[in-house]
C-alpha atoms as a PDB file:
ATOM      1  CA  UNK A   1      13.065  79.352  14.184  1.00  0.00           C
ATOM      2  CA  UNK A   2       9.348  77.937  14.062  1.00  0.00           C
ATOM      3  CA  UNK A   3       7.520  77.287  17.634  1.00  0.00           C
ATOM      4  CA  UNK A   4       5.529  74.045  16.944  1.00  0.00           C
ATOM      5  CA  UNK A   5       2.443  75.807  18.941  1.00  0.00           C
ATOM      6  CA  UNK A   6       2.624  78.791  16.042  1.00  0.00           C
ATOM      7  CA  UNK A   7       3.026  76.200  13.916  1.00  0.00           C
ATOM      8  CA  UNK A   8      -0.122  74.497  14.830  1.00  0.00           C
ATOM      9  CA  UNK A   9      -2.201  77.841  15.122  1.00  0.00           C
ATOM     10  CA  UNK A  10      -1.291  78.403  11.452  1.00  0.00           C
ATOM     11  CA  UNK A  11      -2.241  75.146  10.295  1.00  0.00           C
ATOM     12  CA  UNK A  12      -5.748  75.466  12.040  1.00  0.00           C
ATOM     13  CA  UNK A  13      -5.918  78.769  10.303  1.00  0.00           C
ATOM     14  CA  UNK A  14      -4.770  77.782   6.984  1.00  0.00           C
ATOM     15  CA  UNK A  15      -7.038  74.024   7.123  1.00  0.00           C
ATOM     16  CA  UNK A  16     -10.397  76.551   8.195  1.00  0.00           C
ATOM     17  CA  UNK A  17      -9.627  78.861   5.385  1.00  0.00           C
ATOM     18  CA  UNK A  18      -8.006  77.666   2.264  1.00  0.00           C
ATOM     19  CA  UNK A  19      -5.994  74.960   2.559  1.00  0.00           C
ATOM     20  CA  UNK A  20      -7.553  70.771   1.753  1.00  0.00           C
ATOM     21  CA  UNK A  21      -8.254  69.342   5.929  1.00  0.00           C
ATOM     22  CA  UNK A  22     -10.135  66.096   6.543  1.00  0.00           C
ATOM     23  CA  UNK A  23     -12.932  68.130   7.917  1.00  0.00           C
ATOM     24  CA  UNK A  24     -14.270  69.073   4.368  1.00  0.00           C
ATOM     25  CA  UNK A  25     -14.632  71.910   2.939  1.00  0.00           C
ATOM     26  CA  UNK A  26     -12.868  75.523   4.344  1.00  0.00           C
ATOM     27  CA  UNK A  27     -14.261  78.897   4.105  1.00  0.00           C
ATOM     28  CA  UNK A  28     -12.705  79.228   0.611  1.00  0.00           C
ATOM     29  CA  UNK A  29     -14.063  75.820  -0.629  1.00  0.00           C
ATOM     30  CA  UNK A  30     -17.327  76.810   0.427  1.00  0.00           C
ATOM     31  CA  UNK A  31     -17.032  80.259  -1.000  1.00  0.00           C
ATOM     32  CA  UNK A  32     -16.054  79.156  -4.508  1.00  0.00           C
ATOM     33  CA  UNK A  33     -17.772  79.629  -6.892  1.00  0.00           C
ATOM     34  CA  UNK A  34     -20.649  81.656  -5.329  1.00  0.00           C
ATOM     35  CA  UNK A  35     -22.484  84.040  -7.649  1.00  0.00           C
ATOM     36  CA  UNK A  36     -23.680  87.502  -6.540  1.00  0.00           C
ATOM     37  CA  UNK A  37     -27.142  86.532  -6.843  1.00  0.00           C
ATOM     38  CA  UNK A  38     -26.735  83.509  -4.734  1.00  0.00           C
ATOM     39  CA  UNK A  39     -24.449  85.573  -1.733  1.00  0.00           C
ATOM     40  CA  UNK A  40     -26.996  87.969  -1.688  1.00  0.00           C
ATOM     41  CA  UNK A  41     -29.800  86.077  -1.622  1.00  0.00           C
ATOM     42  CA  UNK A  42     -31.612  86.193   2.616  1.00  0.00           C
ATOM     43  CA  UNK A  43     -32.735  82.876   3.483  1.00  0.00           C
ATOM     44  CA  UNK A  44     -35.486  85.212   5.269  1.00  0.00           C
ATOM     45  CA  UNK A  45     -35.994  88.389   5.765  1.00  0.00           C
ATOM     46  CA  UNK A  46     -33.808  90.127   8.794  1.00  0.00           C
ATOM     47  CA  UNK A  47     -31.159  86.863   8.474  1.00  0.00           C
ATOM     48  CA  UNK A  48     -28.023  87.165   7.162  1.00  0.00           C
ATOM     49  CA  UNK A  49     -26.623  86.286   3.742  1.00  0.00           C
ATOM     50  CA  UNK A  50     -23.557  84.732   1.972  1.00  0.00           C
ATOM     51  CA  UNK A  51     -22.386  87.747   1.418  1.00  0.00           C
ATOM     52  CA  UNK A  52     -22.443  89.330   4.902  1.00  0.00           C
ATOM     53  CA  UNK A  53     -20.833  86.637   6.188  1.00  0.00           C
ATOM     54  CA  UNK A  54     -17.682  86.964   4.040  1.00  0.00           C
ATOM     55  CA  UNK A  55     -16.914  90.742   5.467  1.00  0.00           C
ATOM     56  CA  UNK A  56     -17.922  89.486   8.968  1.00  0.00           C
ATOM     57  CA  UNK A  57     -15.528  87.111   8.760  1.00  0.00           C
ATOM     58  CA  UNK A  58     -13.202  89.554   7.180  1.00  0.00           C
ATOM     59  CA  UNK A  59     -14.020  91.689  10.519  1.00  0.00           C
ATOM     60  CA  UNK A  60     -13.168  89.300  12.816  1.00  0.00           C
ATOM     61  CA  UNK A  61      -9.675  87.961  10.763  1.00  0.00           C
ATOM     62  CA  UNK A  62      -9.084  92.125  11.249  1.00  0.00           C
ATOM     63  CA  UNK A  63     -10.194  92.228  14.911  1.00  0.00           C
ATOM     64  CA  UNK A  64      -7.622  89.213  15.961  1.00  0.00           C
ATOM     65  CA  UNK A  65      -4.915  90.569  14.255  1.00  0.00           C
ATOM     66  CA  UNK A  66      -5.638  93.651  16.288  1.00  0.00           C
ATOM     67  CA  UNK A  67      -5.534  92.159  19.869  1.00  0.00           C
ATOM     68  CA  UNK A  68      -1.941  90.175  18.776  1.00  0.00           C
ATOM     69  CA  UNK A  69      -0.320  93.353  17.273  1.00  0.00           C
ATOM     70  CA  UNK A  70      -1.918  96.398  20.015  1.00  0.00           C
ATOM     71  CA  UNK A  71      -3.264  97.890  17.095  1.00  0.00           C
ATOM     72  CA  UNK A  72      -6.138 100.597  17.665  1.00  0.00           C
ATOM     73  CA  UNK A  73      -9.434  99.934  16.469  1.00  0.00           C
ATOM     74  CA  UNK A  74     -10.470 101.993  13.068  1.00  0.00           C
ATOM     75  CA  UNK A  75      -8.456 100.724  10.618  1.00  0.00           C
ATOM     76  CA  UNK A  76     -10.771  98.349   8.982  1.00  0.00           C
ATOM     77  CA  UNK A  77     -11.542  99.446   5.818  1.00  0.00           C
ATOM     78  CA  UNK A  78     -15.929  99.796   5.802  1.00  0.00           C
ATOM     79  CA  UNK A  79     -17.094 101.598   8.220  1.00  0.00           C
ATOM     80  CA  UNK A  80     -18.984  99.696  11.565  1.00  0.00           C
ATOM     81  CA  UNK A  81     -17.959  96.584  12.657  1.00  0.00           C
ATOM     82  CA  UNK A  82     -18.984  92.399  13.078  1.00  0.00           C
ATOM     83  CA  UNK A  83     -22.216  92.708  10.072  1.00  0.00           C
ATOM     84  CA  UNK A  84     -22.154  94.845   7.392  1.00  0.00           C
ATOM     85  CA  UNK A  85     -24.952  95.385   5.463  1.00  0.00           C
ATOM     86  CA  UNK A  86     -24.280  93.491   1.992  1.00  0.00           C
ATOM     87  CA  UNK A  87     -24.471  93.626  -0.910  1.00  0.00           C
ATOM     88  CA  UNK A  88     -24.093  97.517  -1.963  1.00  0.00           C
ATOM     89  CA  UNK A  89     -24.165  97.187  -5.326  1.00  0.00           C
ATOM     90  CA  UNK A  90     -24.726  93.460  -5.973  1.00  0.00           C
ATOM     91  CA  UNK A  91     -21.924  93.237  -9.084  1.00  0.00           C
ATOM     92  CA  UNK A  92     -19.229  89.935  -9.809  1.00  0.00           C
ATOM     93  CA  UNK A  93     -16.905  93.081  -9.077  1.00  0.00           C
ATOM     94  CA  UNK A  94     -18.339  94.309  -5.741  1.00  0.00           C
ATOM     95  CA  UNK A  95     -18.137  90.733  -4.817  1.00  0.00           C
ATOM     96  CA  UNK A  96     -14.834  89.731  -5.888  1.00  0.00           C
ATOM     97  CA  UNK A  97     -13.861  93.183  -3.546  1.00  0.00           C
ATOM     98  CA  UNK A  98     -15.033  91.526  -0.425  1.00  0.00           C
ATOM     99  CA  UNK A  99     -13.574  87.856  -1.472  1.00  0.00           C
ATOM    100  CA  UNK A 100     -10.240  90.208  -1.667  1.00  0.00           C
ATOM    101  CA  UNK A 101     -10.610  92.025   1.262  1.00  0.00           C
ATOM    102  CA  UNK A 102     -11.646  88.537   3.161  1.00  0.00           C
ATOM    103  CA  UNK A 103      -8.220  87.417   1.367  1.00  0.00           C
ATOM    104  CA  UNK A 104      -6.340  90.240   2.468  1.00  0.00           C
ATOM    105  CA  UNK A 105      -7.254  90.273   5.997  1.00  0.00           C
ATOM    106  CA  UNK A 106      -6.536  86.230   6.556  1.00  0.00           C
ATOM    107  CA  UNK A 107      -3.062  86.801   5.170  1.00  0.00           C
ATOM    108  CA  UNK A 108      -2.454  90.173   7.491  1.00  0.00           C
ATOM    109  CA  UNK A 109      -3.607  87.647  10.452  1.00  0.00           C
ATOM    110  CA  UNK A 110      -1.672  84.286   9.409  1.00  0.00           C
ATOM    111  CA  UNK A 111       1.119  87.101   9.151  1.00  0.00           C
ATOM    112  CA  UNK A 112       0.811  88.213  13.027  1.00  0.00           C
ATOM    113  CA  UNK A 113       0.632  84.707  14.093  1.00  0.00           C
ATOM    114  CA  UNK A 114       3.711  83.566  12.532  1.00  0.00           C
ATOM    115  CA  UNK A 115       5.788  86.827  14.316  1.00  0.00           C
ATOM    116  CA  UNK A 116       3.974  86.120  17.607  1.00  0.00           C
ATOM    117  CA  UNK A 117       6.179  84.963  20.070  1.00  0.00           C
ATOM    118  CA  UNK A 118       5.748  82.114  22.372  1.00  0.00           C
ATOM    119  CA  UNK A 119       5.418  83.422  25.221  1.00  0.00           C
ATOM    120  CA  UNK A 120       2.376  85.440  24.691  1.00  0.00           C
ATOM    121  CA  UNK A 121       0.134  82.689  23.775  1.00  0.00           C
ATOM    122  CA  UNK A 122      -1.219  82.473  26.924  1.00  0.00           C
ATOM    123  CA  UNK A 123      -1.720  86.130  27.383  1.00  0.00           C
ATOM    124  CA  UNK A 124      -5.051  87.375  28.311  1.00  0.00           C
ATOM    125  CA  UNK A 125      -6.488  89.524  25.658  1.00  0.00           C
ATOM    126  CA  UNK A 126      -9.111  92.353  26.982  1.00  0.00           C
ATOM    127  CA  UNK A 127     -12.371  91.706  25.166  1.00  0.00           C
ATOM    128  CA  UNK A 128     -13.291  88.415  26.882  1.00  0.00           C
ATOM    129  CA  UNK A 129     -10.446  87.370  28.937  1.00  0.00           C
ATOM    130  CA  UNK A 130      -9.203  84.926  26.621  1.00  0.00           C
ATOM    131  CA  UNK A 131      -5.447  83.853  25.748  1.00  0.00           C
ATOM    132  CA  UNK A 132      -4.180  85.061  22.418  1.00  0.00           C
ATOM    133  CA  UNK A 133      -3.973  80.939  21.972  1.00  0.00           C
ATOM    134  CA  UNK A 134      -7.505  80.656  22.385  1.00  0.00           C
ATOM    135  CA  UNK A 135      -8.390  83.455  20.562  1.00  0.00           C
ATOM    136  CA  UNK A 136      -6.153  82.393  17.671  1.00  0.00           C
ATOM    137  CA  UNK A 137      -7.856  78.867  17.432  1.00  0.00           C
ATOM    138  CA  UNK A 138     -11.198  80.220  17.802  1.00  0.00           C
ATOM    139  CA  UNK A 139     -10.943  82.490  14.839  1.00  0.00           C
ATOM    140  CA  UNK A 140      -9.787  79.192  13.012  1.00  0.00           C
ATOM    141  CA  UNK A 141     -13.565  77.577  14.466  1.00  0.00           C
ATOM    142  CA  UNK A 142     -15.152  80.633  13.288  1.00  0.00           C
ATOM    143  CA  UNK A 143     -14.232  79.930   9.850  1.00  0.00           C
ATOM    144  CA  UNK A 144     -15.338  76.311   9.975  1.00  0.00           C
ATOM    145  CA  UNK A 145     -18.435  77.342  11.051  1.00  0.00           C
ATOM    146  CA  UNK A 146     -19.577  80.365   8.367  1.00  0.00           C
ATOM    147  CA  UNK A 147     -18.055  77.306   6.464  1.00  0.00           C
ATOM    148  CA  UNK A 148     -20.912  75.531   7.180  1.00  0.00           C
ATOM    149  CA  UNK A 149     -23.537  77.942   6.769  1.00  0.00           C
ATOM    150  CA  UNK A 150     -22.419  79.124   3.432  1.00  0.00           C
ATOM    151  CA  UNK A 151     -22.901  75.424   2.414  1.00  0.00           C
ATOM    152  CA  UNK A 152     -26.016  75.500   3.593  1.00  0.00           C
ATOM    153  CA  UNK A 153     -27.291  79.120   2.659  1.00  0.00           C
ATOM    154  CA  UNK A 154     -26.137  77.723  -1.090  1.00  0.00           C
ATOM    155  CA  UNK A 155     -28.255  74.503  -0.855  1.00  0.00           C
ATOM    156  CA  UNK A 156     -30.844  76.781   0.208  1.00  0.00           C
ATOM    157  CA  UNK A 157     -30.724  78.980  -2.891  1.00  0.00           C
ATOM    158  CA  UNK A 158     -30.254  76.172  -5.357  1.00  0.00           C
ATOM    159  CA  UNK A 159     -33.682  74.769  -3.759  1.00  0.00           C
ATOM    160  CA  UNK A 160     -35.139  77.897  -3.782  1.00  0.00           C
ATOM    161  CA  UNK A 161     -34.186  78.440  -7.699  1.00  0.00           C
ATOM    162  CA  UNK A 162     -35.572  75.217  -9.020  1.00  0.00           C
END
């Protein structure tokens, strides 16, 4: 039986990531159609890229799912944690990898939430002292807002390539 708070927290997950919300467009939406030239490209030097922000939020999908499950830390798969360096090799393949493993890691998370019972939303998680219900939502806001840079790191390109 479905808890309508769960319920909500995977709605605010789903409507940040992938699924149509009046807010505009989700991490997904915003991703779509982004070429490897264009997530690689720095707006300037030392600031992050398109690119780096789809494994950082990939991370941080990971690092949630970790504090709901008890799950140690080390099973991401790339080595480090928050930024990685991107691209490696800047290839439609190397990028469609990260897309995947950005994918991959909201599913393992909506997939936590929905087995999370109840009564732990309002436990206090250790890094930060939030509830797992805060924590939940805010990896929701955290999509909405690399959302919103990606939108605007792609304006910046298409500027920058005229």
């Amino acid at each position: 039986m479905s808890h309508p708070e769960i319920e909500l927290l995977l709605t605010l997950l789903d409507q940040a990531f992938e699924r149509k919300a009046w807010h505009g467009p989700n991490l997904l939406g915003a991703l779509r159609g982004v070429a490897p030239p264009v997530a690689a490209a720095r707006p300037a030097p030392g600031r992050h890229n398109i690119w780096e922000l789809i494994v950082h939020a990939a991370y941080w999908k990971y690092a949630v799912r970790r504090r709901i499950t008890g799950e140690g830390r080390g099973s991401f798969p790339l080595a480090g944690s928050n930024w990685f360096e991107r691209p490696v090799e800047a290839t439609s393949a190397a990028l469609a990898a990260d897309l995947a493993l950005l994918k991959s890691c909201h599913r393992e998370l909506r997939s936590a939430v929905a087995t999370l019972a109840p009564e732990r939303l309002g436990e206090r998680v250790k890094a930060g002292g939030w509830t797992l219900r805060e924590t939940v939502a805010g990896v929701a806001a955290h999509d909405l807002y690399h959302a919103g840079q990606v939108s605007l790191l792609k304006r910046l390109a298409a500027r920058r390539a005229r």
